[in-house]
C-alpha atoms as a PDB file:
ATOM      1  CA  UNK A   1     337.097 -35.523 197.474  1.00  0.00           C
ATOM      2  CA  UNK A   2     338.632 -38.763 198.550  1.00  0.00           C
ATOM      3  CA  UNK A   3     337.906 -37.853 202.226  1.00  0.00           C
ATOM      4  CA  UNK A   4     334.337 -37.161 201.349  1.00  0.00           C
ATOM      5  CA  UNK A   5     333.629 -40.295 199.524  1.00  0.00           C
ATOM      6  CA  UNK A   6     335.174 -42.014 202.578  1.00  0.00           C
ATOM      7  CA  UNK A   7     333.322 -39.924 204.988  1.00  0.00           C
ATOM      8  CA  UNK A   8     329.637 -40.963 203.159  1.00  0.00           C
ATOM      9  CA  UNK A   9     331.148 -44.740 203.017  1.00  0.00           C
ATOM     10  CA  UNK A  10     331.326 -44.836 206.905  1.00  0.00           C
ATOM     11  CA  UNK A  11     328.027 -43.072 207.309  1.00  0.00           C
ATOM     12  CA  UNK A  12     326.464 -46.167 205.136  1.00  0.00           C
ATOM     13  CA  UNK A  13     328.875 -48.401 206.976  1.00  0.00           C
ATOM     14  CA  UNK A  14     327.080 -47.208 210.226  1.00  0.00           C
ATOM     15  CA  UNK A  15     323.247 -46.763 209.044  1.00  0.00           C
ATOM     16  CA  UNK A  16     323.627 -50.455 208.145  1.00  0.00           C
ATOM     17  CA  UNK A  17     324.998 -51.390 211.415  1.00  0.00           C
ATOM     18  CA  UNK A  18     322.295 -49.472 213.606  1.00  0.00           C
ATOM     19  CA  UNK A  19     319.741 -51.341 211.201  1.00  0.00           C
ATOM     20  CA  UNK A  20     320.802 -54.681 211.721  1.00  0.00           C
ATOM     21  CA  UNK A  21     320.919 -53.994 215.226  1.00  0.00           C
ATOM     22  CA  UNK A  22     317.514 -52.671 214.924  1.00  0.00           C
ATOM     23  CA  UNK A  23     316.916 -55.885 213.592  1.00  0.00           C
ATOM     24  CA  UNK A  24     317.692 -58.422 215.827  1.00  0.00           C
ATOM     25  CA  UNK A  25     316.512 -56.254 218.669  1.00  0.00           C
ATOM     26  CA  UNK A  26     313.006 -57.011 216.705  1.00  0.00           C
ATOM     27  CA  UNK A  27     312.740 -60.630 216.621  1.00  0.00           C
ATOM     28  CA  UNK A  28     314.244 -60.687 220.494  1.00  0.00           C
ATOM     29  CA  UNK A  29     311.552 -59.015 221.029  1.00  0.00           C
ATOM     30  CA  UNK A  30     309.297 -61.007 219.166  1.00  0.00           C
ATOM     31  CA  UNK A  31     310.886 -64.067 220.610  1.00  0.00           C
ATOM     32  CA  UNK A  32     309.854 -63.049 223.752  1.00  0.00           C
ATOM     33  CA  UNK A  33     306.166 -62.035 223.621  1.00  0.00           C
ATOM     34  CA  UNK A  34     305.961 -65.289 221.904  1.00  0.00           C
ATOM     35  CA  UNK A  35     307.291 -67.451 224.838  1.00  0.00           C
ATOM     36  CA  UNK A  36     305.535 -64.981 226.830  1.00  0.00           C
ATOM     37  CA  UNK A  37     302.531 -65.436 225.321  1.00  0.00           C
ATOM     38  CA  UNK A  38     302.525 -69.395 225.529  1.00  0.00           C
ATOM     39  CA  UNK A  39     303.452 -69.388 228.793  1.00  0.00           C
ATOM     40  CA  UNK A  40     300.348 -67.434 229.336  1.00  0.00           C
ATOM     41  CA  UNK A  41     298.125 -69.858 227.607  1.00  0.00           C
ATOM     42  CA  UNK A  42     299.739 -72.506 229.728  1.00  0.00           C
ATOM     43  CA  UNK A  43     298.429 -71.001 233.004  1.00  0.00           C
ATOM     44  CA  UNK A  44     295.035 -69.372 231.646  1.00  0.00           C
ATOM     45  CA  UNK A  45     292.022 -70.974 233.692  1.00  0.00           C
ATOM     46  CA  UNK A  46     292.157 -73.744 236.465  1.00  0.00           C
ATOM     47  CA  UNK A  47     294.183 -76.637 235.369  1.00  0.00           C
ATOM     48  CA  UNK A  48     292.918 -79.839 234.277  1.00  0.00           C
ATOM     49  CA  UNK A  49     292.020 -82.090 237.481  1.00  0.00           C
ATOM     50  CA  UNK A  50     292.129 -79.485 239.949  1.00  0.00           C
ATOM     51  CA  UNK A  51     288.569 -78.339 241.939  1.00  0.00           C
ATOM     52  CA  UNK A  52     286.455 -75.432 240.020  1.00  0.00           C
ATOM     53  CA  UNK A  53     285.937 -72.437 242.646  1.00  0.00           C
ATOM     54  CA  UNK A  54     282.987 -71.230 242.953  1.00  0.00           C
ATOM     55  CA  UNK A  55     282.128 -67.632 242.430  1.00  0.00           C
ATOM     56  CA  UNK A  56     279.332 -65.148 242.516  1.00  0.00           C
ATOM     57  CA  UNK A  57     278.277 -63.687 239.804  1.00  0.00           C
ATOM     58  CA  UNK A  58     275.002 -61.097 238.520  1.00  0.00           C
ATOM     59  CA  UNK A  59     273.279 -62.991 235.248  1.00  0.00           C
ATOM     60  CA  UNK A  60     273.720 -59.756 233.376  1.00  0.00           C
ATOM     61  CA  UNK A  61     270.912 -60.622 230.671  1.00  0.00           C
ATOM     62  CA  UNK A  62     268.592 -61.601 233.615  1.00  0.00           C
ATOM     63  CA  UNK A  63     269.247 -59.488 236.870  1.00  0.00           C
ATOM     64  CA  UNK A  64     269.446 -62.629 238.845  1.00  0.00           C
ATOM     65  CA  UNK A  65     272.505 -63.402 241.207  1.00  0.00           C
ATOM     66  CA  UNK A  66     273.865 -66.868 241.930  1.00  0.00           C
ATOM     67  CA  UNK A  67     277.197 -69.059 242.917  1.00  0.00           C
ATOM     68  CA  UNK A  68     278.573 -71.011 240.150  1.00  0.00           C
ATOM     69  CA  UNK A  69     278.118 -74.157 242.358  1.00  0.00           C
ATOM     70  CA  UNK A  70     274.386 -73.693 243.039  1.00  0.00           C
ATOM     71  CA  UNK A  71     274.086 -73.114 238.802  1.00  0.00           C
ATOM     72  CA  UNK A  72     275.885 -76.510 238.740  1.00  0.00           C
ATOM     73  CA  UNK A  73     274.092 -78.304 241.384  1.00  0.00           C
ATOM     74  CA  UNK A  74     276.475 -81.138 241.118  1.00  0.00           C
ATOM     75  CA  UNK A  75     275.496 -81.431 236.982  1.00  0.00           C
ATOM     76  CA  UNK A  76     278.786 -81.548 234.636  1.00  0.00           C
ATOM     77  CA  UNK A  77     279.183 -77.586 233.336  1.00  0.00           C
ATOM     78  CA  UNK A  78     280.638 -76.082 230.518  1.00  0.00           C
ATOM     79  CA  UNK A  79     281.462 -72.327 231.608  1.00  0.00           C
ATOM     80  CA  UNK A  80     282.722 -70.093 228.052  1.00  0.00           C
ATOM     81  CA  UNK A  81     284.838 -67.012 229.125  1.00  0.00           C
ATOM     82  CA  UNK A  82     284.345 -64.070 227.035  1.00  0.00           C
ATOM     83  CA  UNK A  83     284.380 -60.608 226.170  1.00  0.00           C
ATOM     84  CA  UNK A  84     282.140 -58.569 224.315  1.00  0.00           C
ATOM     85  CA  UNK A  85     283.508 -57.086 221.229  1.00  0.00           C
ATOM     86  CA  UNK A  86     286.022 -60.164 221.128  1.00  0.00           C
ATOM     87  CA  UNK A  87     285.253 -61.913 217.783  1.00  0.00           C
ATOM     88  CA  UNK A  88     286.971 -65.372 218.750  1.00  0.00           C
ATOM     89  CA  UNK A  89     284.677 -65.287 221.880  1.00  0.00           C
ATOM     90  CA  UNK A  90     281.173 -64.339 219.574  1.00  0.00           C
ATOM     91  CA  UNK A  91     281.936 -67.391 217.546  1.00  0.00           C
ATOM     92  CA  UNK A  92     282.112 -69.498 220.492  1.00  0.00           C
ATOM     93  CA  UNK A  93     278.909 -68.236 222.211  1.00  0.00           C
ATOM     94  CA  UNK A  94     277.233 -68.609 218.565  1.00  0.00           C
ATOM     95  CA  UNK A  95     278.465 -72.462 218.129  1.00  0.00           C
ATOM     96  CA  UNK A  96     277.461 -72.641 222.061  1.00  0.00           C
ATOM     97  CA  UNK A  97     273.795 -70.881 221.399  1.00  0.00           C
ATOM     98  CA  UNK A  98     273.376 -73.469 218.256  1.00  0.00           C
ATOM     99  CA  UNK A  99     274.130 -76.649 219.668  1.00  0.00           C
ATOM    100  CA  UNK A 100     273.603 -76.764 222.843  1.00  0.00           C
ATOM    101  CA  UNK A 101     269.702 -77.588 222.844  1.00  0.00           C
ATOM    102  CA  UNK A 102     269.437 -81.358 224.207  1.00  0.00           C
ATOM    103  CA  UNK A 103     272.501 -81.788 225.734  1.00  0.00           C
ATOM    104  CA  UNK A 104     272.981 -82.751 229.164  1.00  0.00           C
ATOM    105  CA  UNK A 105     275.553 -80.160 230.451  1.00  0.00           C
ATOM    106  CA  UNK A 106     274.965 -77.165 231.614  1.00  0.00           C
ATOM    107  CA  UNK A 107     276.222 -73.802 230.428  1.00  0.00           C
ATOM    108  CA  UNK A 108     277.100 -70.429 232.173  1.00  0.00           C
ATOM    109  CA  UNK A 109     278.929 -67.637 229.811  1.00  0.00           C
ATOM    110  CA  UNK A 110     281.210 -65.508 232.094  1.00  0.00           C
ATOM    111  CA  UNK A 111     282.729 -62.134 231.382  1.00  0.00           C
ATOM    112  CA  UNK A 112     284.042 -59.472 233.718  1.00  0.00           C
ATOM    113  CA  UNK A 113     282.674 -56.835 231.406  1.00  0.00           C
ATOM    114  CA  UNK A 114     280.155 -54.475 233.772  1.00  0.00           C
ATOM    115  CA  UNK A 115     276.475 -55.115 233.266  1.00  0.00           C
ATOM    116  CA  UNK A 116     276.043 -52.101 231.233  1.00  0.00           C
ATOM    117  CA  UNK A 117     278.861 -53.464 228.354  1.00  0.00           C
ATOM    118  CA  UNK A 118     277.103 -56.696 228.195  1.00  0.00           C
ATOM    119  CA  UNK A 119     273.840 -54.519 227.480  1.00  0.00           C
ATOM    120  CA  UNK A 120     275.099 -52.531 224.698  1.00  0.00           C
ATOM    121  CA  UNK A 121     276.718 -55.523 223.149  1.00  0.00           C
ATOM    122  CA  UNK A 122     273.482 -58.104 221.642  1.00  0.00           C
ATOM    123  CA  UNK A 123     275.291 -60.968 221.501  1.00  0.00           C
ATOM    124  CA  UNK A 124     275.370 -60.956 225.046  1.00  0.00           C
ATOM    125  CA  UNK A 125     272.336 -58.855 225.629  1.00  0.00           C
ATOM    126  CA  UNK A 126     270.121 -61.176 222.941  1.00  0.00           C
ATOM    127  CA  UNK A 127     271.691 -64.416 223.891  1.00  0.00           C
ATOM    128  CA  UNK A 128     269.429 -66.948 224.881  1.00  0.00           C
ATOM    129  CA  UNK A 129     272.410 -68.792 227.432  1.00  0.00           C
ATOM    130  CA  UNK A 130     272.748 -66.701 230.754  1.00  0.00           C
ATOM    131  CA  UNK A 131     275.754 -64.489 230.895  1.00  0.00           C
ATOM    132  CA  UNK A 132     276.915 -63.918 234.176  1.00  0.00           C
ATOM    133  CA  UNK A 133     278.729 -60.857 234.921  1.00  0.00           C
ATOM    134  CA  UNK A 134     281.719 -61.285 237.799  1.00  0.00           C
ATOM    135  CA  UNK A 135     284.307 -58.764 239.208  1.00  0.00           C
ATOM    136  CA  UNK A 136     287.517 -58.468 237.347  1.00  0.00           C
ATOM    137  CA  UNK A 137     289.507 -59.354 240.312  1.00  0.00           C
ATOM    138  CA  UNK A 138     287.659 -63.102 240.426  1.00  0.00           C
ATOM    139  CA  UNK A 139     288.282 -63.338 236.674  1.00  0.00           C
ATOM    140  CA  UNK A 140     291.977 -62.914 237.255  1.00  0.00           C
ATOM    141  CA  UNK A 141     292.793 -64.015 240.578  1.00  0.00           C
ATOM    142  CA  UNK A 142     290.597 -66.625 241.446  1.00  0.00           C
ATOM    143  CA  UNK A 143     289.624 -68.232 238.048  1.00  0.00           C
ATOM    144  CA  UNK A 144     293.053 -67.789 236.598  1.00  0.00           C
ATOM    145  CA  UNK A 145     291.830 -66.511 233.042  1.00  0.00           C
ATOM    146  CA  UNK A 146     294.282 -64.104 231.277  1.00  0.00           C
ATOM    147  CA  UNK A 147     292.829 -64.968 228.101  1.00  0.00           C
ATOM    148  CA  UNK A 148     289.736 -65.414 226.179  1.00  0.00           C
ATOM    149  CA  UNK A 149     287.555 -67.398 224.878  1.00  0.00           C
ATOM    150  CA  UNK A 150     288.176 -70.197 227.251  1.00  0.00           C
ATOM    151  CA  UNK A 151     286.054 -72.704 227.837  1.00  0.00           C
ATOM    152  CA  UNK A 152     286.366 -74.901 231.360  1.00  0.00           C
ATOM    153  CA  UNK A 153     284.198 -78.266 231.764  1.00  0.00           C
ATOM    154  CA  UNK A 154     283.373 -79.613 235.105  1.00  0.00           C
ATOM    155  CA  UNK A 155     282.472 -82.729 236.259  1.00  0.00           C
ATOM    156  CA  UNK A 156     279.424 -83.162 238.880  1.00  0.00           C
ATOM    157  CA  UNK A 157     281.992 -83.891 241.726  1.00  0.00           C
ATOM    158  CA  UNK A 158     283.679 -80.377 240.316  1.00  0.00           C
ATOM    159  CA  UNK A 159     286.873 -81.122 238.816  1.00  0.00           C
ATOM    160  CA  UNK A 160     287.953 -79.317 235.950  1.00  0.00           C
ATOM    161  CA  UNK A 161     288.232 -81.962 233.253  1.00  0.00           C
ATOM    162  CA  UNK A 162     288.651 -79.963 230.109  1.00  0.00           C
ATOM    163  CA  UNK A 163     290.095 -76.295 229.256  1.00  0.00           C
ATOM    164  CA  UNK A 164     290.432 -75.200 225.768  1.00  0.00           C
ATOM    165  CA  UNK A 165     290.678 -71.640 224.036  1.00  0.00           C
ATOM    166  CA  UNK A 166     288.903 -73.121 221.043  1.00  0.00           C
ATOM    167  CA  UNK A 167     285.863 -71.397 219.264  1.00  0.00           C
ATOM    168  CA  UNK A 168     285.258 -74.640 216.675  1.00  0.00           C
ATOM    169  CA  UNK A 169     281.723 -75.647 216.666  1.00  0.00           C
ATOM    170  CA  UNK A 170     282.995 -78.928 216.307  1.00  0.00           C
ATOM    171  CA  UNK A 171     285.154 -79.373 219.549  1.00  0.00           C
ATOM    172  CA  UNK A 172     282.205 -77.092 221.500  1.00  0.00           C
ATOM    173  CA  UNK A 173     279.382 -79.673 220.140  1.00  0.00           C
ATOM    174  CA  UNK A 174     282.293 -82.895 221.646  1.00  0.00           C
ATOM    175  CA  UNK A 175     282.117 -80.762 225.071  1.00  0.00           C
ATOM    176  CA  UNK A 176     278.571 -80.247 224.844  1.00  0.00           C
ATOM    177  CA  UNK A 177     277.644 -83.862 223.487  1.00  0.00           C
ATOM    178  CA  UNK A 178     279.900 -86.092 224.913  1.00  0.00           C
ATOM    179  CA  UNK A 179     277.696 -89.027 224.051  1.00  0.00           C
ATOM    180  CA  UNK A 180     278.209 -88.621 220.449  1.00  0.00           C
ATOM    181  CA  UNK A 181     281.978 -88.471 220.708  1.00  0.00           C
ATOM    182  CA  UNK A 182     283.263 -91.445 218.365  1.00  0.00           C
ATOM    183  CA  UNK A 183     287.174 -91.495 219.358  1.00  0.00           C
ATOM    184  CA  UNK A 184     288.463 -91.583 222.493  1.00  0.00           C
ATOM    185  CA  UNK A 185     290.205 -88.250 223.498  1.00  0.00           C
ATOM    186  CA  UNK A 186     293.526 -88.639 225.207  1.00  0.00           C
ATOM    187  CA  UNK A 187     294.799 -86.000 227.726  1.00  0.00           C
ATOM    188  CA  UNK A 188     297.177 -84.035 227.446  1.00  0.00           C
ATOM    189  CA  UNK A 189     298.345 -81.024 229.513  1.00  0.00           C
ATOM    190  CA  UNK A 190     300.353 -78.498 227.056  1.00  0.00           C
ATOM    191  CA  UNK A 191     300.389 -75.553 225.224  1.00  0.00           C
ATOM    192  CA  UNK A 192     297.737 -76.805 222.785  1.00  0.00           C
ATOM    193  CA  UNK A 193     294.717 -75.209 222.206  1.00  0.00           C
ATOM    194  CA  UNK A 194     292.515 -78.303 223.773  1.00  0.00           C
ATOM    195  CA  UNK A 195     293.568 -79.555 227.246  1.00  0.00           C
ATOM    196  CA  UNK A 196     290.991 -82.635 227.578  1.00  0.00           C
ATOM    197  CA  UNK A 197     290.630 -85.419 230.199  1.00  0.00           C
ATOM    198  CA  UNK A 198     286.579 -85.820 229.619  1.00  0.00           C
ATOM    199  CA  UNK A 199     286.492 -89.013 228.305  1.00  0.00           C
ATOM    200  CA  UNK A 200     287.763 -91.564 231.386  1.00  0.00           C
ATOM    201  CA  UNK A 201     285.628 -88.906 233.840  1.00  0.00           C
ATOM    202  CA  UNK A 202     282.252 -89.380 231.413  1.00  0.00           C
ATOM    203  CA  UNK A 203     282.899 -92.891 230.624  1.00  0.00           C
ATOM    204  CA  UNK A 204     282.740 -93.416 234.725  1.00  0.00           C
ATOM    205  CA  UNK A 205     279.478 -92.045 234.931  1.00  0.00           C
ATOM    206  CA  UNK A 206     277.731 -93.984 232.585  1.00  0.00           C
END
């Protein structure tokens, strides 16, 4: 009896072991696709002050085919890069659809979705921004996005001066309106959601 009870004792003994184990193992893991994941956001798009490459794209709403640079034509851009089916990147497009009427930048949405995705989804089929439609391989290699939304302004001489993952109507209508901004924006070049050095670079123009 005595060496059963002991027997069932070290079986507990052990069962607890191999779930604390299992445990820690868990947030390690954790852990890491959280570092991972914010080292991600730290690289996703062109960084702030370097040149925008330009790209060619299909409008995929429109037929059309273009090079980002000729869409610019040396005007200060706000490109949004999304997905279909991403909710985060349908609230951006919305907030981008809503208040962009009257403003002086231009917008481009970008996805590497194939022309017939972006037809079976409305928001991109409906929208009344063109959605340009670009190889996979320029979405990751070229333009550095691992992540969406992003938005990416550029400046007329074609510096990237903001990148942000944000879908707030709020920040969009700041990109989109700089004129109305109130407080200066400072820049900063982390791990935060906006990565903003607009201000100075609009400021100049005027």
């Amino acid at each position: 009896m005595t060496l059963q009870v002991t027997a069932v004792n070290n079986l507990q003994w052990a069962i607890l072991i191999f779930l604390g184990a299992l445990v820690v193992l868990m947030y390690r893991q954790l852990a890491f696709y959280s570092h991972l994941r914010e080292g991600q956001h730290q690289r996703n798009g062109i960084p702030v002050g370097d040149a925008f490459p330009s790209f060619g794209y299909v409008i995929a709403n429109g037929g059309s085919r273009g090079k980002s640079a000729e869409w610019s034509a040396g005007a200060p851009t706000l490109f949004l890069f999304g997905e279909p089916g991403c909710a985060s990147c349908d609230r951006a497009l919305s907030a981008l659809e809503a208040v962009s009427a009257g403003s002086e930048v231009g917008v481009l949405v970008v996805t590497d979705s194939s022309l017939g995705v972006c037809q079976a989804a409305s928001s991109y089929r409906d929208s009344r921004l063109s959605v340009a439609s670009i190889p996979k391989e320029v979405m990751r290699r070229q333009l550095n996005v691992v992540g969406t939304p992003l938005l990416i302004a550029v400046d007329p001489s074609g510096k990237v001066t903001t990148r942000t993952s944000t879908d707030s109507a709020k920040e969009i209508r700041r990109l989109l309106h700089p004129r109305l901004t109130q407080e200066p924006q400072q820049l900063t070049e982390s791990s935060a959601d906006v990565i903003d050095a607009h201000t100075v670079a609009a400021n100049a123009r005027r």
